[in-house]
N, C-alpha and C. Protein backbone atom coordinates (compact mmCIF):
# COMPACT_ATOMS: atom_id res chain seq x y z
N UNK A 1 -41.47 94.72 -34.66
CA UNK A 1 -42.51 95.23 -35.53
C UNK A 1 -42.17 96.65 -35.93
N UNK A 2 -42.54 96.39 -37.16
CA UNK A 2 -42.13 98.61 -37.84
C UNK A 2 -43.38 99.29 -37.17
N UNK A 3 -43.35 100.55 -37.80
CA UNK A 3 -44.06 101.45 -37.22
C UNK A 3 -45.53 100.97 -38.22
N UNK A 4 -46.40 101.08 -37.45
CA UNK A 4 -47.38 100.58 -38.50
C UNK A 4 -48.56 99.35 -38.81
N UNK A 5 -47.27 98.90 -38.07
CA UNK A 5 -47.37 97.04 -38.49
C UNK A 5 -48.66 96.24 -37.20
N UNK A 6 -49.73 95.45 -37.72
CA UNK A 6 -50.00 95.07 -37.12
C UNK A 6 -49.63 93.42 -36.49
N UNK A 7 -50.49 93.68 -35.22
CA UNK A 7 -49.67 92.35 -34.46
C UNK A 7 -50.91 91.43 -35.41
N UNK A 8 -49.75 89.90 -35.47
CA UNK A 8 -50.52 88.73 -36.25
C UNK A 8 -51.82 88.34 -35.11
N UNK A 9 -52.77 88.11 -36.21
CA UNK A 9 -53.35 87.60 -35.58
C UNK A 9 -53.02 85.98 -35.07
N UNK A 10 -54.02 85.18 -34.10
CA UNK A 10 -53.70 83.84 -33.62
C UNK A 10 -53.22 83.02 -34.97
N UNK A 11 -54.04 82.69 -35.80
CA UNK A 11 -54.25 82.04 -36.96
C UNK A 11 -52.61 82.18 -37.69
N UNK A 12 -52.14 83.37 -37.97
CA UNK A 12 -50.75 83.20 -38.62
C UNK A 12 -50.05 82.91 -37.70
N UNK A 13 -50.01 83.48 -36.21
CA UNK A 13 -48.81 82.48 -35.21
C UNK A 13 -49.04 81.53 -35.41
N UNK A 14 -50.02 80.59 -35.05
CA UNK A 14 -50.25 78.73 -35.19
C UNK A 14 -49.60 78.79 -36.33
N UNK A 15 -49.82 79.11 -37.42
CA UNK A 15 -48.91 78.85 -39.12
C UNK A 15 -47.58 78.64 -38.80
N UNK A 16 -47.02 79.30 -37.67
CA UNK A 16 -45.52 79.48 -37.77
C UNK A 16 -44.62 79.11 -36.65
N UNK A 17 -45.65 78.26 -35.88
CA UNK A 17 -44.92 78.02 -34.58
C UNK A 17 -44.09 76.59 -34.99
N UNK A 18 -42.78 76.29 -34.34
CA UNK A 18 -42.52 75.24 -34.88
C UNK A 18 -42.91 73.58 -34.11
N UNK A 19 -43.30 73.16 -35.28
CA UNK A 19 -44.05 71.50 -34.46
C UNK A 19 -43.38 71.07 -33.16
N UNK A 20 -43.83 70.54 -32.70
CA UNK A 20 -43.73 69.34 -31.39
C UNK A 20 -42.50 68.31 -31.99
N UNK A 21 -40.90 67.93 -31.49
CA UNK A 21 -40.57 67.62 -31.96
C UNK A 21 -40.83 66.10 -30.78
N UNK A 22 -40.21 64.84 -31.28
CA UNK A 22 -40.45 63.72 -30.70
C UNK A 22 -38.98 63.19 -30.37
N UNK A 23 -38.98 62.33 -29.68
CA UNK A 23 -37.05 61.95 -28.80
C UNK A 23 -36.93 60.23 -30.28
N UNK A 24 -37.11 60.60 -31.63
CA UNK A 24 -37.40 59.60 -32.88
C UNK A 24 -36.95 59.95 -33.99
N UNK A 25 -36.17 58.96 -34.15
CA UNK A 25 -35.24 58.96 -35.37
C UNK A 25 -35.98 58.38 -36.69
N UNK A 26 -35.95 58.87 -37.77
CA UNK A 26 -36.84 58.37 -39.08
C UNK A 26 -35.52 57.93 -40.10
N UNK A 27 -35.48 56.56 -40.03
CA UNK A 27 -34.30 55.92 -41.08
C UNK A 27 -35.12 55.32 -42.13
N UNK A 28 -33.98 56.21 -43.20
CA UNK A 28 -35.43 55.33 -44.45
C UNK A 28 -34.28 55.08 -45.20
N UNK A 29 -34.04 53.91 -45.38
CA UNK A 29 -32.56 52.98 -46.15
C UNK A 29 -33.16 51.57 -46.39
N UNK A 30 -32.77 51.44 -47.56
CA UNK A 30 -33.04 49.99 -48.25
C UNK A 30 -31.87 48.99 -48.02
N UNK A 31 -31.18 49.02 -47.08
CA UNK A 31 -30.35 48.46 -46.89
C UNK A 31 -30.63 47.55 -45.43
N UNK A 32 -31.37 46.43 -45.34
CA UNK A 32 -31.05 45.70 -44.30
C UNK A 32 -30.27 46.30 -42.72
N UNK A 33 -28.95 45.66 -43.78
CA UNK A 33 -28.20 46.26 -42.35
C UNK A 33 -27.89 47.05 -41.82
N UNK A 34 -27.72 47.87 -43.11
CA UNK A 34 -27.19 49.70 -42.66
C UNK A 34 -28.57 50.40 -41.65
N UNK A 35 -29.44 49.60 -42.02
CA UNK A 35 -30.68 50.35 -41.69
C UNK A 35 -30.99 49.43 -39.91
N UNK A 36 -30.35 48.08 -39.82
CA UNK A 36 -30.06 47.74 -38.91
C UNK A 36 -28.90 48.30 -37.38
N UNK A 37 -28.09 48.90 -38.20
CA UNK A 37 -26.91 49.90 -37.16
C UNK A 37 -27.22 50.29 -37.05
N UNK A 38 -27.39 51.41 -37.55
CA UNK A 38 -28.42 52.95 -37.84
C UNK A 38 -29.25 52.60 -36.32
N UNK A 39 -30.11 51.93 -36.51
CA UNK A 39 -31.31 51.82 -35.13
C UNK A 39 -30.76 51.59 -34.25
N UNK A 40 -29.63 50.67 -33.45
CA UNK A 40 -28.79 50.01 -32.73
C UNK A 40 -28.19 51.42 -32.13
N UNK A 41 -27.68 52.02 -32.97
CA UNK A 41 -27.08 53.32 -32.55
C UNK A 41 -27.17 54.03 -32.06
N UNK A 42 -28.40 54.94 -32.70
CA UNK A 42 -29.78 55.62 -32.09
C UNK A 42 -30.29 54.97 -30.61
N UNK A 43 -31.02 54.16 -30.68
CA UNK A 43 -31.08 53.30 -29.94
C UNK A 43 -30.76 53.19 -28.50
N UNK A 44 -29.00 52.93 -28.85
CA UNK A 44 -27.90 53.19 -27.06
C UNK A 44 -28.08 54.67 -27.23
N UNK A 45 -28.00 55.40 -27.61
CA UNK A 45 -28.26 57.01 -27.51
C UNK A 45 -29.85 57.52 -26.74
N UNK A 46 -30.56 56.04 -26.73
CA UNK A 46 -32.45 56.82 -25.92
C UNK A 46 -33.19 57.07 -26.50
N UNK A 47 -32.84 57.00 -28.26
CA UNK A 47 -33.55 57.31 -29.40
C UNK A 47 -34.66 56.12 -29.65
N UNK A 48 -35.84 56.41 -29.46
CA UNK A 48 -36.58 55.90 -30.25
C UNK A 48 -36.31 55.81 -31.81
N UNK A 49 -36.80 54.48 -33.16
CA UNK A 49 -35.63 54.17 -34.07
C UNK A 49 -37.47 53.62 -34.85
N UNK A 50 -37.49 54.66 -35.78
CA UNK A 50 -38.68 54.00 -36.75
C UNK A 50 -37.77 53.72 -37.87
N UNK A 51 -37.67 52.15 -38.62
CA UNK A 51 -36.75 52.47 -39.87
C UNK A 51 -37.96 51.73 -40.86
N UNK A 52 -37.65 52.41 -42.58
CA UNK A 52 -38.72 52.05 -43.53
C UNK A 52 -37.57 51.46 -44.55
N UNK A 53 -37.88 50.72 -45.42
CA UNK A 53 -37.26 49.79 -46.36
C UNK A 53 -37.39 50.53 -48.06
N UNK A 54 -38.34 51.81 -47.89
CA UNK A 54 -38.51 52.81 -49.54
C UNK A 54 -39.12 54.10 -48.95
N UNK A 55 -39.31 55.11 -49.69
CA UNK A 55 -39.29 56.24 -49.39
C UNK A 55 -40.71 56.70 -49.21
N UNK A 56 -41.62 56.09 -50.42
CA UNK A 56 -43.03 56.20 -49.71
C UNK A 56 -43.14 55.98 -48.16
N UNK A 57 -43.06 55.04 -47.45
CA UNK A 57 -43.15 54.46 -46.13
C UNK A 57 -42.70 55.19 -44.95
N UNK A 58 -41.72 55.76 -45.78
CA UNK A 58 -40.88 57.12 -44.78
C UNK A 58 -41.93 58.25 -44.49
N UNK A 59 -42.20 58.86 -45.86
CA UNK A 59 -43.08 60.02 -46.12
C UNK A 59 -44.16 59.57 -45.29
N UNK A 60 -45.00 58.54 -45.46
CA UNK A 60 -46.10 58.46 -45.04
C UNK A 60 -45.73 58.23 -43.33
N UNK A 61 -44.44 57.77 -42.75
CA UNK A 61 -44.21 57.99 -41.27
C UNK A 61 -44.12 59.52 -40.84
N UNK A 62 -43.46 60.10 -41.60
CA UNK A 62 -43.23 61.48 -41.54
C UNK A 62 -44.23 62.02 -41.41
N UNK A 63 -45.25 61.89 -41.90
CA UNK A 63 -46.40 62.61 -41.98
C UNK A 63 -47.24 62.31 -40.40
N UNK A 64 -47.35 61.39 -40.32
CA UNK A 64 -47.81 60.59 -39.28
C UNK A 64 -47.74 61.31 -38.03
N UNK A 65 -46.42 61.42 -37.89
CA UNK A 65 -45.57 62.05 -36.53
C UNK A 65 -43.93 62.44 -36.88
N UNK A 66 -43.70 63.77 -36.81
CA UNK A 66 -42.73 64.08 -36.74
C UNK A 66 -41.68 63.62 -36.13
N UNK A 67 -40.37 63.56 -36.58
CA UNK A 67 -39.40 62.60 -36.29
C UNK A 67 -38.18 63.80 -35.64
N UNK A 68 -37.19 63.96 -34.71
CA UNK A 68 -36.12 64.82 -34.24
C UNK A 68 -35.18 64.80 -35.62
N UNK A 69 -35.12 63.72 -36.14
CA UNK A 69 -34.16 64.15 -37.39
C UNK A 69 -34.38 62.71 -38.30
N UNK A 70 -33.94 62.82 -39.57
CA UNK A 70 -34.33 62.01 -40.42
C UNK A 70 -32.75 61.39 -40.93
N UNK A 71 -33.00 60.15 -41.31
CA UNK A 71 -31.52 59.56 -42.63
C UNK A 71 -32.12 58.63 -43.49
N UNK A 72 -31.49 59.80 -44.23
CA UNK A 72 -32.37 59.12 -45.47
C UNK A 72 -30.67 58.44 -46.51
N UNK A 73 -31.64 57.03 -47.11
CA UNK A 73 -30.33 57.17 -48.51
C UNK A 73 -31.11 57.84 -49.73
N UNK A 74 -30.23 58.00 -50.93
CA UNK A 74 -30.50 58.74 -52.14
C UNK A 74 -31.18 57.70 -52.56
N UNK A 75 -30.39 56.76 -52.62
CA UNK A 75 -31.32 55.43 -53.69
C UNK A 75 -32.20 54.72 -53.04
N UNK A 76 -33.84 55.20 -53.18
CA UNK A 76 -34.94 54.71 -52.09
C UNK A 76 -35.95 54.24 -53.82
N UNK A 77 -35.97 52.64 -53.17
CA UNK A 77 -37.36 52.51 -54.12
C UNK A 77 -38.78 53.17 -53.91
N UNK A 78 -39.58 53.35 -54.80
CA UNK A 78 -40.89 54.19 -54.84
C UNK A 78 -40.71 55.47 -54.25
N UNK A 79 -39.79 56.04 -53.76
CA UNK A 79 -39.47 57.82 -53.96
C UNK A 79 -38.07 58.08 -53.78
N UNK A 80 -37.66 58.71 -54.26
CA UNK A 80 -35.90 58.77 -54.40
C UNK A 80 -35.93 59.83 -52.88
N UNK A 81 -34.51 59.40 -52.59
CA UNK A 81 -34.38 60.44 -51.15
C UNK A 81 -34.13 62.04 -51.07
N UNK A 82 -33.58 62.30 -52.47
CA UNK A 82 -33.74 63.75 -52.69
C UNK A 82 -35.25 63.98 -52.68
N UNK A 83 -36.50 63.11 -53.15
CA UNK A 83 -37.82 63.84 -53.48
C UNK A 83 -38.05 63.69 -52.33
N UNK A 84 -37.69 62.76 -51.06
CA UNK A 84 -38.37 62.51 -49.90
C UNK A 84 -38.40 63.66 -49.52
N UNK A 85 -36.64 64.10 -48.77
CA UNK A 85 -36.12 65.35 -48.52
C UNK A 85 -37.01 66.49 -48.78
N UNK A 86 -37.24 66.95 -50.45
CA UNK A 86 -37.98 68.12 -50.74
C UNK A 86 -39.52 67.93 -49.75
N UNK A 87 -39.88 67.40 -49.89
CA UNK A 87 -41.25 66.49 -49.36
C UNK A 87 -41.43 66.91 -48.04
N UNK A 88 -40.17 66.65 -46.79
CA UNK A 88 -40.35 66.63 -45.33
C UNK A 88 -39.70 68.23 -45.16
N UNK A 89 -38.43 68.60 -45.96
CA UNK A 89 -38.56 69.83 -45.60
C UNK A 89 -39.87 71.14 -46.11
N UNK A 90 -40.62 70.48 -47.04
CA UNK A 90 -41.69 71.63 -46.86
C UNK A 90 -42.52 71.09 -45.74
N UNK A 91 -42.61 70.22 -45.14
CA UNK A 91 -43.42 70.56 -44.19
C UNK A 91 -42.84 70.64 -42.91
N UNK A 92 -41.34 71.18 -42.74
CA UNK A 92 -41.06 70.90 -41.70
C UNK A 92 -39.60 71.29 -41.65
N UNK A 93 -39.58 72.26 -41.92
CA UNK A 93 -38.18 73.03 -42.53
C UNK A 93 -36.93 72.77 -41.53
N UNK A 94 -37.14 72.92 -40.60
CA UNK A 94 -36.64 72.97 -39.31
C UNK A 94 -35.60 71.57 -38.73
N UNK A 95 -36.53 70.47 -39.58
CA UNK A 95 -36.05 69.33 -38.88
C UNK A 95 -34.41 68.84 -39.62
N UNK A 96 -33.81 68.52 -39.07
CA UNK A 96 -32.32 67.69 -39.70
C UNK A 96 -32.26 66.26 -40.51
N UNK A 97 -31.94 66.21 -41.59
CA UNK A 97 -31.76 65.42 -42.32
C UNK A 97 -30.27 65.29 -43.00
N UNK A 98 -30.62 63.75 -42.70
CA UNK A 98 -29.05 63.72 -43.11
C UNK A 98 -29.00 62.13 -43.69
N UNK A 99 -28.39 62.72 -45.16
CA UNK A 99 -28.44 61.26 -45.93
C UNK A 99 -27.10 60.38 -45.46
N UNK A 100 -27.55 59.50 -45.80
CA UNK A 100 -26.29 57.92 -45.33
C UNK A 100 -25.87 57.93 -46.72
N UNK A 101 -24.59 58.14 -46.59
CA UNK A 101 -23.49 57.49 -47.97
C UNK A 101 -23.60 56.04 -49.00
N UNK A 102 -23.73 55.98 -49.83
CA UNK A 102 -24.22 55.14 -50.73
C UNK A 102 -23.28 54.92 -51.98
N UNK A 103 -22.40 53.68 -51.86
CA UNK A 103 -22.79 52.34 -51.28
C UNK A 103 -21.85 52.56 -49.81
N UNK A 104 -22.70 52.34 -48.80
CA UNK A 104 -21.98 52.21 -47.56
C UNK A 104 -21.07 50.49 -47.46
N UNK A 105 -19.96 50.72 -46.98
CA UNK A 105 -18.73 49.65 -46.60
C UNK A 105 -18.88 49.69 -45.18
N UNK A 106 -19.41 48.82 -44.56
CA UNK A 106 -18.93 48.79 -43.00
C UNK A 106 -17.67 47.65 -42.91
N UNK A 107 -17.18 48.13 -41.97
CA UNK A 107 -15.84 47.66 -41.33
C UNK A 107 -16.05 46.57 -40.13
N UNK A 108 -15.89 45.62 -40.19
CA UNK A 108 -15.91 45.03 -38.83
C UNK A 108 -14.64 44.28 -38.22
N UNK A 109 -14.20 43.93 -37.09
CA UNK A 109 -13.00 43.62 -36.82
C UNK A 109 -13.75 42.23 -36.22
């Protein structure tokens, strides 16, 4: 604090403390299967695995309960994953997002 400055009151700390995060992964991919690994993955890792099939469904999980990190794809019916993105980082600046490559090729042997 400068010289001067008063201490915040309660009301702006609560504003700025950062949320409660959860041991939950938020996959929002229109892709069946990709969206099927994805959870599997998470998953053997201890991760709790919410996955949504369009981007509304995401948002409205997001909102719900905060997720440890998000994967999103770009191409999401009823909200594109860039608007999701803008969407969860204002409320939640903090959290990691990370889009899945599109069109994903999986490999199997």
């Amino acid at each position: 604090m400068g010289l001067g400055s008063k201490a915040p009151d309660e009301e702006t700390v609560a504003q700025y403390q950062a949320p409660e995060l959860t041991n939950r992964i938020l996959v929002v991919e229109d892709h069946p299967s990709v969206q099927k690994i994805l959870k599997r993955l998470f998953q053997a890792e201890g991760f709790a695995v919410e996955g949504h099939m369009h981007g509304r469904a995401g948002l409205d999980s997001f909102h719900a309960e905060l997720p440890s990190a998000a994967i999103l794809d770009l191409h999401l019916p009823k909200l594109s994953g860039q608007r999701l993105c803008k969407e969860m980082k204002a409320m939640a600046p903090s959290i990691p997002i990370i889009f899945s490559p599109h069109p994903v090729r999986l490999l199997t042997k």
